[in-house]
Protein backbone atom coordinates (compact mmCIF):
# COMPACT_ATOMS: atom_id res chain seq x y z
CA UNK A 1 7.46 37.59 -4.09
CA UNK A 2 11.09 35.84 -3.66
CA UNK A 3 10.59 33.34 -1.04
CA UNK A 4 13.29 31.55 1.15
CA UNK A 5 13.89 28.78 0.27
CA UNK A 6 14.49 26.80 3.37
CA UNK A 7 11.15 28.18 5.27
CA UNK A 8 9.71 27.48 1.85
CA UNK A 9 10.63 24.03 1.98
CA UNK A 10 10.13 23.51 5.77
CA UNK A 11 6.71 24.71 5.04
CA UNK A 12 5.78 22.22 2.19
CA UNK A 13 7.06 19.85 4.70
CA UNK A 14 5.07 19.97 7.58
CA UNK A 15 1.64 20.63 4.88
CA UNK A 16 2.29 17.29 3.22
CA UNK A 17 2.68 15.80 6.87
CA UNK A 18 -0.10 17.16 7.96
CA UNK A 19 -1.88 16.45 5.07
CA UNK A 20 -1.41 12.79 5.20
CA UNK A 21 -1.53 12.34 8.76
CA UNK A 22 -5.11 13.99 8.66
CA UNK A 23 -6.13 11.46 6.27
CA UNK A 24 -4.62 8.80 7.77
CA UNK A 25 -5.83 9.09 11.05
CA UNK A 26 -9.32 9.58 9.43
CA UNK A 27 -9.22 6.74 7.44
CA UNK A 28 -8.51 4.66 10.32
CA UNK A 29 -11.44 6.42 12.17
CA UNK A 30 -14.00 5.14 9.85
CA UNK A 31 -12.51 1.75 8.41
CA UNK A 32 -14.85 -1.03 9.13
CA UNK A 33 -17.85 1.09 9.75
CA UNK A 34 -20.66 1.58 7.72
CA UNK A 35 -19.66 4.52 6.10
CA UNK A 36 -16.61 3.38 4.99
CA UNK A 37 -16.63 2.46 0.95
CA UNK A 38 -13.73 0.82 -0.91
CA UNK A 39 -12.65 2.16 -4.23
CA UNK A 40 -10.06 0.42 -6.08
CA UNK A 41 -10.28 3.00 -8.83
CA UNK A 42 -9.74 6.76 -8.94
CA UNK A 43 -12.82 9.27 -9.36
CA UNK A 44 -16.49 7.82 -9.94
CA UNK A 45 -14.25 3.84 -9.81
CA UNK A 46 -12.53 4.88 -12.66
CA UNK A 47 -9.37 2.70 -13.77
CA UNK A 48 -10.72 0.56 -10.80
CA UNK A 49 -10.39 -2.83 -13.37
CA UNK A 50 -6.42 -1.56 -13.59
CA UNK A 51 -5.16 -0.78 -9.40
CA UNK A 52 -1.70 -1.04 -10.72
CA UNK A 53 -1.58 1.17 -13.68
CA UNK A 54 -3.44 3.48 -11.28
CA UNK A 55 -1.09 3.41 -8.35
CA UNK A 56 2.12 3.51 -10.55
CA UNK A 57 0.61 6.66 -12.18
CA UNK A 58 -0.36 8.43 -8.94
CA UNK A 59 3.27 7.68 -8.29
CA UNK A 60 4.55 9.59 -11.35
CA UNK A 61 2.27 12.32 -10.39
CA UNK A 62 3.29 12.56 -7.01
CA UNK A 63 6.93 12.89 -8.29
CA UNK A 64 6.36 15.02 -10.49
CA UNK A 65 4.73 17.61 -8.04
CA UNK A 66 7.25 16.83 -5.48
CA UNK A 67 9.72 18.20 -8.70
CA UNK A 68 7.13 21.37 -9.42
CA UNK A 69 7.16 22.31 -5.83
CA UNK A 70 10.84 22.17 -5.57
CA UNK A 71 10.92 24.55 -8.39
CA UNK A 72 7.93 27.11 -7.61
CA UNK A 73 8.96 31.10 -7.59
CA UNK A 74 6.49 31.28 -5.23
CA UNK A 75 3.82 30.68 -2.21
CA UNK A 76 1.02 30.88 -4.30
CA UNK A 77 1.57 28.18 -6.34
CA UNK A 78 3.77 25.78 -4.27
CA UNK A 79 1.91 25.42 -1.31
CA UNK A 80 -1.49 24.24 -3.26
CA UNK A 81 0.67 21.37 -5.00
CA UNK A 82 1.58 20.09 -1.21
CA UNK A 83 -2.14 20.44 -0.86
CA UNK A 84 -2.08 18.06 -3.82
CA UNK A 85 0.53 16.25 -3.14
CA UNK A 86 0.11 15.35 0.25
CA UNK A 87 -3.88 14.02 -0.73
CA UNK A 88 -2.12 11.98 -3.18
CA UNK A 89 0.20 10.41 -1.18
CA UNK A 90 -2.64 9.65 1.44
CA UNK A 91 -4.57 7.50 -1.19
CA UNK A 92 -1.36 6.38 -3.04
CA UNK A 93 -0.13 5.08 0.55
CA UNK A 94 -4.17 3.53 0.98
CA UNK A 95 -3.71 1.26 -2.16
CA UNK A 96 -0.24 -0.33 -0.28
CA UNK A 97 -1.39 -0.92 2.82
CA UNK A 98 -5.00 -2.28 2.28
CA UNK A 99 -5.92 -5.52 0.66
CA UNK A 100 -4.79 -7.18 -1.68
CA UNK A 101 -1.74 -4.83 -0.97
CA UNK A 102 1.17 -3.60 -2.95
CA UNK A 103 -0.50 -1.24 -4.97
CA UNK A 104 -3.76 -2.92 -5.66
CA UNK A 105 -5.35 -2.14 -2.55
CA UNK A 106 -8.52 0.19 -2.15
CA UNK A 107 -8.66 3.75 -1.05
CA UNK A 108 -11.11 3.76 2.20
CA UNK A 109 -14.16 6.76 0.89
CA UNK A 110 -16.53 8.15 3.94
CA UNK A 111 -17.67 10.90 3.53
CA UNK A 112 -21.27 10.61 1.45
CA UNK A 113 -21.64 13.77 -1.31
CA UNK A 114 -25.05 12.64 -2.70
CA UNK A 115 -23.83 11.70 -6.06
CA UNK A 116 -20.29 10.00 -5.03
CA UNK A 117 -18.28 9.37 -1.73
CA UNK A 118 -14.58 10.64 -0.87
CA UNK A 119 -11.88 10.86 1.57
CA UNK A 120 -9.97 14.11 3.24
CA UNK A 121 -7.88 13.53 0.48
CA UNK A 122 -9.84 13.87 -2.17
CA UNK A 123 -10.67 17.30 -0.51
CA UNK A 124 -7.31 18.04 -0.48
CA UNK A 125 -6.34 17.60 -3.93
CA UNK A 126 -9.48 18.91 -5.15
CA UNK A 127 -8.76 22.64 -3.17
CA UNK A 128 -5.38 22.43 -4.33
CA UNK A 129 -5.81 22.03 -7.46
CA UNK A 130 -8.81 24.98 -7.77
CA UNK A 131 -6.47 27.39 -5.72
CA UNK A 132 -3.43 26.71 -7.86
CA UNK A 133 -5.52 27.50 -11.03
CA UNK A 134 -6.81 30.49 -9.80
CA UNK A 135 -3.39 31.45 -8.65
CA UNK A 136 -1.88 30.85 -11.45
CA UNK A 137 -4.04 32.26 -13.38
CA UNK A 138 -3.44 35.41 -11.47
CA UNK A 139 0.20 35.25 -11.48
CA UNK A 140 -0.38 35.31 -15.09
CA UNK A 141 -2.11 37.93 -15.48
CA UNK A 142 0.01 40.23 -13.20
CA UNK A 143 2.82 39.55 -15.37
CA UNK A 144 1.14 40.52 -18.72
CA UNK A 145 0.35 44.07 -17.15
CA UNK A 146 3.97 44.11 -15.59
CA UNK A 147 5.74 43.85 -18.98
């Protein structure tokens, strides 16, 4: 499906917006309370001994996505890399602004799982990233019968 470009990118846009505002205004919601968890790491505290490496990585990433979504032939996988994206810059934008600041500040986790604790974000990138591999995998697949 060829796409316009400009309502492509107006699109992508107001998602990432969205996106981030969502988490932000949650985040703010629920800092302080009792819910609230701080992670300096990624998944599970991962890298959370290393808040720098972490945040300049998510950085890469993010650019990097911002580059593959300027670049996608289509809907169906652009708009679940804002999806990613936009979670990414929620948490990336969480280890600026919270203590100890400038990029070694925790991510602020609520919502309880059982068996770890996460943020709208981590929502976000986690359905973004399952729809874009089922996606592409379809897009894939439609081409090998096309040709």
């Amino acid at each position: 499906m060829k796409i316009n470009k400009y309502i492509y990118y107006i699109n992508c846009l107001l998602l990432l917006v969205f996106i981030f505002l969502g988490d932000y205004i949650s985040k703010q919601a629920f800092e302080g309370s009792v819910y609230a968890a701080y992670n300096t790491g990624m998944s599970f505290s991962a890298l959370s001994d290393y808040p720098v490496v972490l945040a300049t990585i998510t950085s890469i990433i993010i650019l990097v996505l911002i580059v593959m979504i300027a670049k996608a032939k289509n809907y169906y996988l652009g708009i679940p890399l804002c999806f990613v994206a936009g979670g990414g810059l929620g948490n990336l934008n969480d280890r600026f602004q919270n203590y100890p600041y400038y990029g070694k500040g925790a991510v602020i986790d609520f919502i309880n799982y059982g068996f770890f604790v996460g943020n709208l974000a981590d929502i976000s990138i986690v359905a973004g990233i399952i729809v874009f591999v089922i996606n592409y995998s379809y897009v894939v697949k439609h081409k090998r019968t096309k040709s």
